[in-house]
Protein backbone atom coordinates (compact mmCIF):
# COMPACT_ATOMS: atom_id res chain seq x y z
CA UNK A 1 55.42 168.98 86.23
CA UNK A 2 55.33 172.59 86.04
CA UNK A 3 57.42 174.92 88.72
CA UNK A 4 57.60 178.54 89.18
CA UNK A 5 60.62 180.41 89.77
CA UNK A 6 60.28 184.43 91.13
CA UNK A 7 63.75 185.59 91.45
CA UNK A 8 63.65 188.62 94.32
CA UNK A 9 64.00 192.24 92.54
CA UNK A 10 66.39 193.02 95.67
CA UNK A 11 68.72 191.00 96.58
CA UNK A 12 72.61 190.97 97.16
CA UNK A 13 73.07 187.52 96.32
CA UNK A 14 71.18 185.45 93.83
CA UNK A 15 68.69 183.53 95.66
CA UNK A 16 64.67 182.67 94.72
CA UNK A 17 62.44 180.45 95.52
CA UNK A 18 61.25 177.34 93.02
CA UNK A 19 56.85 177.07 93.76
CA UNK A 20 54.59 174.62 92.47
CA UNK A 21 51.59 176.05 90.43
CA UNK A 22 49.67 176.23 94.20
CA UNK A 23 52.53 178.93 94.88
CA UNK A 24 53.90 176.44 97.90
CA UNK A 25 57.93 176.61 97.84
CA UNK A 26 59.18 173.49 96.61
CA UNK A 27 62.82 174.35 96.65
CA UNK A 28 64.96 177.19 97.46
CA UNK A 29 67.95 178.67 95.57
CA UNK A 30 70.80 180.55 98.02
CA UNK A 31 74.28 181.75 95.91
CA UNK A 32 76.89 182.71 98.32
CA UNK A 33 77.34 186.76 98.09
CA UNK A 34 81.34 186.78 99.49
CA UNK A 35 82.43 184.30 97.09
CA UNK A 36 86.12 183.82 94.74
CA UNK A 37 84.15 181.48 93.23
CA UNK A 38 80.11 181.96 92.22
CA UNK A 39 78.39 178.95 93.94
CA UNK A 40 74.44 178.67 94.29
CA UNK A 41 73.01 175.69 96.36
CA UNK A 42 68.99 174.32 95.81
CA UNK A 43 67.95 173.51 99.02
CA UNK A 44 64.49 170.95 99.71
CA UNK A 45 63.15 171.21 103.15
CA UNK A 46 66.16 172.97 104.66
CA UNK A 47 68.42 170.27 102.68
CA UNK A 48 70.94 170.65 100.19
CA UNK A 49 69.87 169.06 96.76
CA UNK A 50 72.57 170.19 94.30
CA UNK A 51 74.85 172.87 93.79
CA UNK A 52 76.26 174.80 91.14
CA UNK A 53 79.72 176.32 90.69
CA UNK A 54 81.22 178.15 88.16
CA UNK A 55 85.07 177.53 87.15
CA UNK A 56 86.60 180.09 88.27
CA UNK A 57 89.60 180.28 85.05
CA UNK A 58 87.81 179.60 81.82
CA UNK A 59 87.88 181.26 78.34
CA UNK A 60 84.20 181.33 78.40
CA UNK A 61 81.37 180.96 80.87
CA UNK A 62 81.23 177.10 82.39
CA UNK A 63 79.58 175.50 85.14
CA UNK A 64 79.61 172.60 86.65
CA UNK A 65 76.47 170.85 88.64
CA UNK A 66 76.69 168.55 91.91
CA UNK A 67 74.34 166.04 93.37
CA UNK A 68 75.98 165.17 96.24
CA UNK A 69 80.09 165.23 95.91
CA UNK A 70 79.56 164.21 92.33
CA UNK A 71 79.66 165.97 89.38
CA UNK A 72 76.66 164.85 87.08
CA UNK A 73 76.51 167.66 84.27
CA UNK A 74 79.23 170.88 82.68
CA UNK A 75 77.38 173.58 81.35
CA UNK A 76 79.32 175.64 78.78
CA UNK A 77 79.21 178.33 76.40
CA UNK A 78 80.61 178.38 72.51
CA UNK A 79 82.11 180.69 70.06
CA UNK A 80 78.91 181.26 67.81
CA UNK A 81 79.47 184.34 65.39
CA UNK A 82 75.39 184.04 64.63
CA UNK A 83 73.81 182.92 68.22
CA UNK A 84 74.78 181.27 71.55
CA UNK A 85 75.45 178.27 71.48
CA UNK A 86 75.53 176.02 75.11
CA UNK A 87 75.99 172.18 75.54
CA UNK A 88 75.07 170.11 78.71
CA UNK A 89 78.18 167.34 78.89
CA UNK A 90 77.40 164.72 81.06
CA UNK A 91 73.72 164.15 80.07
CA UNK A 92 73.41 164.54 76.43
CA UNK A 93 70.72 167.25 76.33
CA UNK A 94 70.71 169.64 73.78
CA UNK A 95 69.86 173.31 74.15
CA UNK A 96 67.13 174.90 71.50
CA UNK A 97 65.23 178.36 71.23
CA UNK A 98 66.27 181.85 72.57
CA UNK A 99 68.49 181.82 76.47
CA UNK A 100 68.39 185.37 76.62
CA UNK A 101 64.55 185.69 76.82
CA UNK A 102 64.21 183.06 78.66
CA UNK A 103 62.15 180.88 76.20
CA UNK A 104 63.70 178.00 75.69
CA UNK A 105 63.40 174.15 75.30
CA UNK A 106 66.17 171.03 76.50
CA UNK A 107 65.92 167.75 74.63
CA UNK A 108 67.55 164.51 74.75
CA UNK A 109 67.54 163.01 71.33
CA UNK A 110 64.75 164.96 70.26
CA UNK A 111 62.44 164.12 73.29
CA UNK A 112 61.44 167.22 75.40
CA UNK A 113 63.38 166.89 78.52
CA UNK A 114 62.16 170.87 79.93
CA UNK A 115 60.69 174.04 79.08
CA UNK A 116 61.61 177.51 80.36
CA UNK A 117 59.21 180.39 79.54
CA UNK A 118 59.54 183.58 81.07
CA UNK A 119 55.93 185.15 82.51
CA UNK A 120 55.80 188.87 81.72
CA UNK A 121 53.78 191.62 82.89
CA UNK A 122 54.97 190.46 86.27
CA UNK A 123 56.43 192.58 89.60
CA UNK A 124 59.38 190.41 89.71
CA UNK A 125 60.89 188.28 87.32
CA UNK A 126 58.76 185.03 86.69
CA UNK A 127 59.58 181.83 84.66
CA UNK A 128 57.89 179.11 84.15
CA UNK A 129 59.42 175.48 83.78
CA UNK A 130 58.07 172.23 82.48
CA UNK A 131 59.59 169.53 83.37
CA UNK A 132 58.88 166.29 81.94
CA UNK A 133 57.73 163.49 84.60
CA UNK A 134 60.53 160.46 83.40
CA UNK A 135 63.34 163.55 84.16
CA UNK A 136 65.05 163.97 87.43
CA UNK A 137 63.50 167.41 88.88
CA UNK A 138 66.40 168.08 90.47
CA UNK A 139 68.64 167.76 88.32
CA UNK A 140 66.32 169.36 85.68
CA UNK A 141 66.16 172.36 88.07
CA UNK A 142 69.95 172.29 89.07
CA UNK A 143 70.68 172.60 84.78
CA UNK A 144 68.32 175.38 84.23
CA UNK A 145 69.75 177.40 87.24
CA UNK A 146 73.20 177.40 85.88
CA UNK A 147 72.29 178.10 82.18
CA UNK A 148 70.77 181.01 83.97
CA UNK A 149 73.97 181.57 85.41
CA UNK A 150 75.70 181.16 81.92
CA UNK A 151 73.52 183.50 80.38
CA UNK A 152 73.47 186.17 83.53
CA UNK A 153 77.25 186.17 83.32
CA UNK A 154 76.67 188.02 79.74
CA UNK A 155 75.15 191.08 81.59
C-alpha cells in the first residue's frame, strides 16, 4: 500500500500528516514540543496507534517504538567509519540504501518489508512509502517515523 507523508515547513514540533494516494489523512503524527524526552505519537481517527520515544542517555541515537504499553521494536544507530549503519531489534528487519536522502528500502530476510522515497520538486517535504500488504502498517509506519527521528537527530 502506498502512503504519503508531507511534513509541515512550519512547525514547532514535529508533526505531519500520513495520506493515502487520494490525499485523505490516514494517520496523524503529533511530537510533544516541551519535552525532556522527544516523544511523537501516530494517531488513527483521533486514536493513539503507536508512539515513539527516544532514550533519553545513550551514546548514540536510539529509539524505541510502542503499540500499546509494549515495546515491539529499538531503533539504533552504529559506529560506521564508511556509512550509517541502523538495526531494527525486535523485528529482524534490515536497513538498505541511503537514510539521509530519504531513499531507502527495509527487508526481512531479503523480502521487501517497505520503501521510503522522498518526492522532490515539492513545497514541503514529501515521501513516499510502500508498504508491503502481509506487513503491519502501523508498525511499518511507527519504524519509518523513528528512523526519521534517528537520522533528523544528525542535523
Amino acid at each position: 500500500m502506498n502512503l504519503y507523508i508531507k511534513q509541515k515547513i512550519f512547525s514547532w514540533a514535529d508533526s505531519f500528516s500520513v495520506m493515502d494516494v487520494n490525499g485523505s489523512i490516514i494517520y496523524s503524527v503529533v511530537g510533544k514540543i516541551f519535552s525532556i524526552v522527544k516523544k511523537l505519537t501516530i494517531y488513527q481517527n483521533d486514536k493513539e496507534v503507536a508512539r515513539i520515544e527516544k532514550k533519553l542517555i545513550s551514546l548514540l541515537p536510539k529509539f524505541y517504538v510502542y503499540i500499546g504499553d509494549q515495546q515491539i521494536a529499538e531503533i539504533q544507530k552504529h559506529i560506521s567509519f564508511f556509512h550509517d549503519k541502523y538495526s531494527v531489534v525486535g523485528l529482524g528487519w534490515d536497513i538498505e540504501g541511503n537514510i539521509w536522502s530519504h531513499d531507502y528500502t527495509i527487508t526481512k530476510k531479503g523480502q521487501i518489508i517497505a520503501t521510503i522515497h522522498k518526492k522532490w520538486m515539492t513545497w514541503s517535504d514529501t515521501y513516499e512509502l510502500n508498504i508491503s500488504d502481509n506487513v503491519n502498517q502501523i508498525i511499518a509506519l511507527a519504524v519509518i517515523t523513528a528512523i526519521d527521528c534517528v537520522a533528523g537527530d544528525k542535523n
